[in-house]
C-alpha atoms as a PDB file:
ATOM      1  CA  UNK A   1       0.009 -11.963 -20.765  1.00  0.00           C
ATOM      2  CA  UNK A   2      -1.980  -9.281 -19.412  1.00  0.00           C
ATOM      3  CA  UNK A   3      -4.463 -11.795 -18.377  1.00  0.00           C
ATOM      4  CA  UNK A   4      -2.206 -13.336 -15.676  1.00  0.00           C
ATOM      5  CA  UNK A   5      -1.985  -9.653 -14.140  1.00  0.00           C
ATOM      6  CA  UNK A   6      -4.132  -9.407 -11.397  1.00  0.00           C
ATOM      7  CA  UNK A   7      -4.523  -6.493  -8.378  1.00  0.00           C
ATOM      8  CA  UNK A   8      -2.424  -8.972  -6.714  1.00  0.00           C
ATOM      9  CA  UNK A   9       0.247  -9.364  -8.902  1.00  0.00           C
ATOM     10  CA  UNK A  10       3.975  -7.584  -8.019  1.00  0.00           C
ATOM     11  CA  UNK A  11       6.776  -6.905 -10.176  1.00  0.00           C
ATOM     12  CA  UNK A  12      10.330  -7.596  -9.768  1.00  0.00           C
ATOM     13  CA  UNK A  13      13.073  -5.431 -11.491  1.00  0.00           C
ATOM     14  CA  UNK A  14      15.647  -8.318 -13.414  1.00  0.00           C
ATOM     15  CA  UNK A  15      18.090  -5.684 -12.331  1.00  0.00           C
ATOM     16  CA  UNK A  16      20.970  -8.208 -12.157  1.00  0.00           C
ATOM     17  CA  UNK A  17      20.199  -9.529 -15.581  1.00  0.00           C
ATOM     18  CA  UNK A  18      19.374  -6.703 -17.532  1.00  0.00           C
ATOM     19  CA  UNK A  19      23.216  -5.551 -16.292  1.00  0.00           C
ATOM     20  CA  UNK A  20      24.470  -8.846 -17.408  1.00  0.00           C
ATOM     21  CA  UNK A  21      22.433  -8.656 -20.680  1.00  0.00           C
ATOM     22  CA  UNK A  22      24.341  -5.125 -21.245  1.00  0.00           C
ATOM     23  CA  UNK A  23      27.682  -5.786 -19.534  1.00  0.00           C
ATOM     24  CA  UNK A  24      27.436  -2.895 -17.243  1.00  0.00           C
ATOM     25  CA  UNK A  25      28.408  -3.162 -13.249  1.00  0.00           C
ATOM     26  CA  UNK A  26      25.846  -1.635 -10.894  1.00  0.00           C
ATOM     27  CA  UNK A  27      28.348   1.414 -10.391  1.00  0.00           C
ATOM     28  CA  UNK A  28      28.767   2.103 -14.155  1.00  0.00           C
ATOM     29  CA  UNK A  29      24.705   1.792 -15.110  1.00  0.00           C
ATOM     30  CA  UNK A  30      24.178   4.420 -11.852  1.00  0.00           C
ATOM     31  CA  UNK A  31      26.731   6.628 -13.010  1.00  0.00           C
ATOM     32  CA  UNK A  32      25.887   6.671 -16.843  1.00  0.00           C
ATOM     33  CA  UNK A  33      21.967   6.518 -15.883  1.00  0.00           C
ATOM     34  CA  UNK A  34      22.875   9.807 -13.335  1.00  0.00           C
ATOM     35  CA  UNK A  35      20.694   8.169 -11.174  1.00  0.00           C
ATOM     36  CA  UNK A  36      21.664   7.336  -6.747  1.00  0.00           C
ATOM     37  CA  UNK A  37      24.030   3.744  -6.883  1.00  0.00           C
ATOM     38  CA  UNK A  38      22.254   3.527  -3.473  1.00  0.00           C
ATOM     39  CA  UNK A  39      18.714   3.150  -5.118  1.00  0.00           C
ATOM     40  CA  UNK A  40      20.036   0.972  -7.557  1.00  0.00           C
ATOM     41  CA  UNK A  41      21.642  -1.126  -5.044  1.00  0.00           C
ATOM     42  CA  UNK A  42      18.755  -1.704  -3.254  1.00  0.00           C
ATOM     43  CA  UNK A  43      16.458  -2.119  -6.232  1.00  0.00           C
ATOM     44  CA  UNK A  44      18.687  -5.518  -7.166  1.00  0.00           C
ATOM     45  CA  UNK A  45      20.102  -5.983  -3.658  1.00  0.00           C
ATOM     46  CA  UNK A  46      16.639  -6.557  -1.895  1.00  0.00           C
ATOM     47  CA  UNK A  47      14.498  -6.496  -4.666  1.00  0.00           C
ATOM     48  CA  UNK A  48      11.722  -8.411  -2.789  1.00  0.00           C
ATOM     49  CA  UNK A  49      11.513  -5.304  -0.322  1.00  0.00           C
ATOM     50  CA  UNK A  50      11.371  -2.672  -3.395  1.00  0.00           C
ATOM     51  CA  UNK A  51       8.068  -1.265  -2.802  1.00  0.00           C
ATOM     52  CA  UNK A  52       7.482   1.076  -5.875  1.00  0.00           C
ATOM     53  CA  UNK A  53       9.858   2.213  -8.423  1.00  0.00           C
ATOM     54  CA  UNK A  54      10.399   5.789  -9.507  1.00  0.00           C
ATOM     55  CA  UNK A  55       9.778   6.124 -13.197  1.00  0.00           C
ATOM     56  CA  UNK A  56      12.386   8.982 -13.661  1.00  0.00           C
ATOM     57  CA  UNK A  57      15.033   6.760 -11.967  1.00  0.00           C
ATOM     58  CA  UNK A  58      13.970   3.481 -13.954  1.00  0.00           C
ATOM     59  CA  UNK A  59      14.521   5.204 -17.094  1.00  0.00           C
ATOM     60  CA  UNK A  60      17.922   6.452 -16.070  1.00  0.00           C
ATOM     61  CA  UNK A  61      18.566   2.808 -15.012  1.00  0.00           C
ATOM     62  CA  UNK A  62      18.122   1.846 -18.556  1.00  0.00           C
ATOM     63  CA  UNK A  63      19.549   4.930 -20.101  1.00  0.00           C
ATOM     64  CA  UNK A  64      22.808   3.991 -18.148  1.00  0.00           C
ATOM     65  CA  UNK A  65      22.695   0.495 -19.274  1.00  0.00           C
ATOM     66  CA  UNK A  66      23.265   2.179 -23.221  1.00  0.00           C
ATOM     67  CA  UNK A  67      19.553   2.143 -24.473  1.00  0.00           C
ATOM     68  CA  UNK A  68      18.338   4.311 -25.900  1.00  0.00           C
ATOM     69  CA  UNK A  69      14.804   6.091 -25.795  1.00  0.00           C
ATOM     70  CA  UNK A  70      13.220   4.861 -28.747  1.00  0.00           C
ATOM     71  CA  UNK A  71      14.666   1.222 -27.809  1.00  0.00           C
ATOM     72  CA  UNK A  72      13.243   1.550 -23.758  1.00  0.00           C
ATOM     73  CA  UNK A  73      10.001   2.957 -25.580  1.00  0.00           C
ATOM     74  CA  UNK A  74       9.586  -0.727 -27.784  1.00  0.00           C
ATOM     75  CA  UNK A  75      11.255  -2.582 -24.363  1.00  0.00           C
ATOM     76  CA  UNK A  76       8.523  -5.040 -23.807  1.00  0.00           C
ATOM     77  CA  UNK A  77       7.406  -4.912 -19.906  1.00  0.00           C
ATOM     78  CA  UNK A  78       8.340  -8.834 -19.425  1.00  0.00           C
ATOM     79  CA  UNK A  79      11.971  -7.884 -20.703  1.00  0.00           C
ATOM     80  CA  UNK A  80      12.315  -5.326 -17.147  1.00  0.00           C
ATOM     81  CA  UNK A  81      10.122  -6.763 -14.439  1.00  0.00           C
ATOM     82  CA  UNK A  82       9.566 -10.317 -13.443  1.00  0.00           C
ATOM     83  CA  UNK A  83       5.508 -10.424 -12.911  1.00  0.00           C
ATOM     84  CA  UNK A  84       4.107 -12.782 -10.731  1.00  0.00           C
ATOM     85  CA  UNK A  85       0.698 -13.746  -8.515  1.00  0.00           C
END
């Protein structure tokens, strides 16, 4: 995998599905997470446009979507971010 990554390469939160995966709305991951529903918005809203990505508020994303730390610790990077050339 790693060998497809290139200084070229983005990555694209799967915002929608990973609130799909855990049955939470936008509204309910942002609240639970504590983190802005205006930065989530945008991060799955415009995605493309989502030029870097706060690691504090990424791990409240996923803290609001019911993981836990240990489980966001083993999350594999594939499973949060679509990575492309």
């Amino acid at each position: 995998m790693l060998a497809k990554i290139s200084p070229d390469s983005t990555m694209k939160l799967k915002g929608k599905k990973l609130l799909e995966q855990h049955d939470k709305t936008m509204y309910r991951a942002a609240k639970d997470g504590a983190i802005a529903y205006s930065t989530l918005h945008r991060w799955i809203s415009d995605a493309d446009n989502v030029e870097h990505v706060s690691l504090k508020v990424l791990l409240g994303f996923l803290r609001g979507l019911g993981l836990s730390d240990a489980e966001i610790e083993s999350l594999p990077l594939g499973e949060v971010f679509d990575l492309t050339d």
